[in-house]
Protein backbone atom coordinates (compact mmCIF):
# COMPACT_ATOMS: atom_id res chain seq x y z
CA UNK A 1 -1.48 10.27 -10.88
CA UNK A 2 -1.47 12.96 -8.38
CA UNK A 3 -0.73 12.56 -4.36
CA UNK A 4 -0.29 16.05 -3.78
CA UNK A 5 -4.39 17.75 -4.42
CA UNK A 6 -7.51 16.69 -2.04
CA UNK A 7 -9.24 14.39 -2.34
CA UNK A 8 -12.74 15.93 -3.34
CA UNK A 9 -15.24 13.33 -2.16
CA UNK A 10 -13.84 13.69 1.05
CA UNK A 11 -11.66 16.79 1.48
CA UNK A 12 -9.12 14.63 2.89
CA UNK A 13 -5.27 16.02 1.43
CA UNK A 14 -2.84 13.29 0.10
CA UNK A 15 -5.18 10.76 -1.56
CA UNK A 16 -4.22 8.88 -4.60
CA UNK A 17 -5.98 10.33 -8.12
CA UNK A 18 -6.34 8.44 -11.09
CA UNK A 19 -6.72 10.48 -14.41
CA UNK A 20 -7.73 13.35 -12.13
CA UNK A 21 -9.98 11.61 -10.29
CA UNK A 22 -9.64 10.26 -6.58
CA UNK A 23 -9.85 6.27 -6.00
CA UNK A 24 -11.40 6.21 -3.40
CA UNK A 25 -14.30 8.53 -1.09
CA UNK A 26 -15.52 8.69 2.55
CA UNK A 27 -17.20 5.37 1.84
CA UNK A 28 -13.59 3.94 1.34
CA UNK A 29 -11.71 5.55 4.00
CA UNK A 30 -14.05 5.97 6.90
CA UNK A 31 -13.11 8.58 9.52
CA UNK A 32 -10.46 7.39 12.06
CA UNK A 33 -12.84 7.94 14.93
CA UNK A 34 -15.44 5.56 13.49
CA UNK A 35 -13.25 2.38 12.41
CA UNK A 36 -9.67 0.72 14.72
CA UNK A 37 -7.27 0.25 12.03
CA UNK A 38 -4.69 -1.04 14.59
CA UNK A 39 -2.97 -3.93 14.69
CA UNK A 40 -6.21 -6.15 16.33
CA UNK A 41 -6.34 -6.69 19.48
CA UNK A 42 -4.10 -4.15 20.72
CA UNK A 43 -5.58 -1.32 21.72
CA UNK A 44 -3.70 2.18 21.16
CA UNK A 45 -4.61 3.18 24.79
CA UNK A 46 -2.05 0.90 26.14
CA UNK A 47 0.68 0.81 23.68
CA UNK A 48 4.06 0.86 24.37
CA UNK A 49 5.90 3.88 22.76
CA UNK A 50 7.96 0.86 20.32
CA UNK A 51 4.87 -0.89 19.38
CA UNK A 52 4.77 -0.64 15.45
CA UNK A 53 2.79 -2.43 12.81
CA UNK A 54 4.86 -3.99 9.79
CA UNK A 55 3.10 -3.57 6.17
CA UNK A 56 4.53 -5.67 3.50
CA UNK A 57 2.94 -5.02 -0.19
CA UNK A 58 3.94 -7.16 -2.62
CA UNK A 59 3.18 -5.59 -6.24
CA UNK A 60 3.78 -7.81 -9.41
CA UNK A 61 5.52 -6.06 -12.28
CA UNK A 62 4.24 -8.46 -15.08
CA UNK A 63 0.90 -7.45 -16.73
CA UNK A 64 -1.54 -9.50 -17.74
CA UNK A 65 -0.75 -9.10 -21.68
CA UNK A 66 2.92 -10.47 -20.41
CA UNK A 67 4.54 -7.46 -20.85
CA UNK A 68 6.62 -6.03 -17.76
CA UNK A 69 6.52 -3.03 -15.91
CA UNK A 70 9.80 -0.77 -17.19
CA UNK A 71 11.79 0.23 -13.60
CA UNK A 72 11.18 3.48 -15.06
CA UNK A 73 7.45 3.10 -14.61
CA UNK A 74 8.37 1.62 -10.94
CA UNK A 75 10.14 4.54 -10.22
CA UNK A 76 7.63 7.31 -10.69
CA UNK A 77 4.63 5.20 -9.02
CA UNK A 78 7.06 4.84 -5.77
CA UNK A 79 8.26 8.53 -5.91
CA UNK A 80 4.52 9.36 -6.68
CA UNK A 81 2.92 7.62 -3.96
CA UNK A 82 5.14 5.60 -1.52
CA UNK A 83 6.40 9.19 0.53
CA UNK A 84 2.69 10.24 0.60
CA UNK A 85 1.64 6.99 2.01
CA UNK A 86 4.15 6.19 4.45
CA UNK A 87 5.48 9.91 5.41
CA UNK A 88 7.65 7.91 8.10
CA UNK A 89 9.96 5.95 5.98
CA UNK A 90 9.66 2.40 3.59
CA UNK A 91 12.34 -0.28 2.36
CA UNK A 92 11.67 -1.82 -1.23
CA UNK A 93 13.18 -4.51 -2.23
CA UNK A 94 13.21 -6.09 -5.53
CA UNK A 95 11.91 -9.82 -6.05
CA UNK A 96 10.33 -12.54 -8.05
CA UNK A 97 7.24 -14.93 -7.21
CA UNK A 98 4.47 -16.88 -8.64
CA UNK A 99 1.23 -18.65 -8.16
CA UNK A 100 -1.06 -20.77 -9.71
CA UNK A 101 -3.30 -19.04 -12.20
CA UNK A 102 -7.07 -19.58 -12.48
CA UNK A 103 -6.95 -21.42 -15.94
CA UNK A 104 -4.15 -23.59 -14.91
CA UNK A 105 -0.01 -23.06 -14.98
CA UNK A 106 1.36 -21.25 -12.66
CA UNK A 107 2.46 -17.61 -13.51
CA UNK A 108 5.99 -16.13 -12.67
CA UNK A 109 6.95 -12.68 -12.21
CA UNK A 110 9.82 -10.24 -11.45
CA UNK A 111 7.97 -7.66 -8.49
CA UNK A 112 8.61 -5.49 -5.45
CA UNK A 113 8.34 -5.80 -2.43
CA UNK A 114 7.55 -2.48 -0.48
CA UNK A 115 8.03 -3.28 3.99
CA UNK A 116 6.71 -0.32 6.09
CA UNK A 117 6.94 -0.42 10.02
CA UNK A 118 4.73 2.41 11.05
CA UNK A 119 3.47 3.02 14.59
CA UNK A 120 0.51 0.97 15.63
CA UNK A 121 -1.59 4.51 16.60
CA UNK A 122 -1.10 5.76 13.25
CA UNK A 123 -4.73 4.93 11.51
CA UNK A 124 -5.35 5.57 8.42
CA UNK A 125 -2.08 3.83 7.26
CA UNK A 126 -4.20 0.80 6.55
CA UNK A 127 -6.48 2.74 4.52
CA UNK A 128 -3.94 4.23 2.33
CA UNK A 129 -2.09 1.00 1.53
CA UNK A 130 -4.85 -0.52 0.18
CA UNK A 131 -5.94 2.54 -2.01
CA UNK A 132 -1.90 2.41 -2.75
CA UNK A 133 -2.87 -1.24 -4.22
CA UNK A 134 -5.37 0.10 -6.16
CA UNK A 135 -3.40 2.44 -7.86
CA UNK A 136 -0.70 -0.32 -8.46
CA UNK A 137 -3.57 -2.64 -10.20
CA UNK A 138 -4.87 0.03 -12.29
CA UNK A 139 -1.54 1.24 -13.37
CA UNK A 140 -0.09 -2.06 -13.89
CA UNK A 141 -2.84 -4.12 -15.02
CA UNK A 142 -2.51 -6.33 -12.42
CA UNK A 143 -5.38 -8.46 -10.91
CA UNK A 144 -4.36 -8.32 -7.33
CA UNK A 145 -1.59 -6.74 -4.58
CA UNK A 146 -0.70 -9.02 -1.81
CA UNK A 147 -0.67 -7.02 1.42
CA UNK A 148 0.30 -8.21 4.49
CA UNK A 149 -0.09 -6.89 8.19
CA UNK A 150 1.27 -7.47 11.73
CA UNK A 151 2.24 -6.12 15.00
CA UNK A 152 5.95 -5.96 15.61
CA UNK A 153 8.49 -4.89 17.93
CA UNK A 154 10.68 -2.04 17.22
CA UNK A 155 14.15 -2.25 18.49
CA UNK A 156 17.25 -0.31 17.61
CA UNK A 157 20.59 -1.62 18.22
């Protein structure tokens, strides 16, 4: 996987690439002029300068043949990918869950947990998580990412 060479459907720099070729195209990431990718009904014209969004992605490390995802193998998909998607800074933090599966039981699994606070101008950061997710399910056989959004308050102490 390569972060680093543009994307060519869209000549956008920075996107994602599986086996050489980029996950996702204009279609997926529309221009930021066209589509809000703030936090809802805030509107960036009256934001206050601490306004941020929070982005929590929660990635399973189990596959779905059972076997786990080696840290090693965590490692180089978060210094692959996690700088390139949130250039401002990220916390992981390591984890276990579970939910019910479709053909009953309910599945456990050691994962990360990856919390962003970015600020709530900043676009396409919504766009790049969820091709982020992508590459996690396609690299990790998983079936799904859990991402979760808000607006937020940044305050330092």
């Amino acid at each position: 996987m390569n972060t680093n060479s543009a994307n060519r459907s869209n000549g956008r720099a920075g996107g994602p690439e599986l086996n050489g070729s980029p996950l996702y195209d204009a279609a997926f990431i529309p221009n930021p002029q066209d589509v809000d990718w703030g936090p809802g009904p805030v509107s960036s014209a009256g934001l206050d300068p601490n306004d941020v969004v929070q982005h929590q992605l929660y990635f399973g490390l189990r596959r779905r043949d059972g076997s786990v995802v080696a840290e090693a193998g965590w490692k180089e998909f978060e210094e692959t990918n996690l700088p390139a998607t949130f250039p401002l800074g990220y916390k992981v933090v390591d984890g276990s869950g579970g939910w019910p599966e479709p053909e009953g039981g309910f599945l456990r699994e050691p994962s990360k947990l990856v919390i962003a606070n970015v600020g709530a101008n900043q676009r396409l950061v919504g766009a790049t998580a969820a091709a982020l997710a992508l590459v996690w399910k396609t690299q990790a056989d998983q079936a799904s990412v859990l991402w979760v959004r808000f607006s937020a308050l940044a305050v330092n102490l």
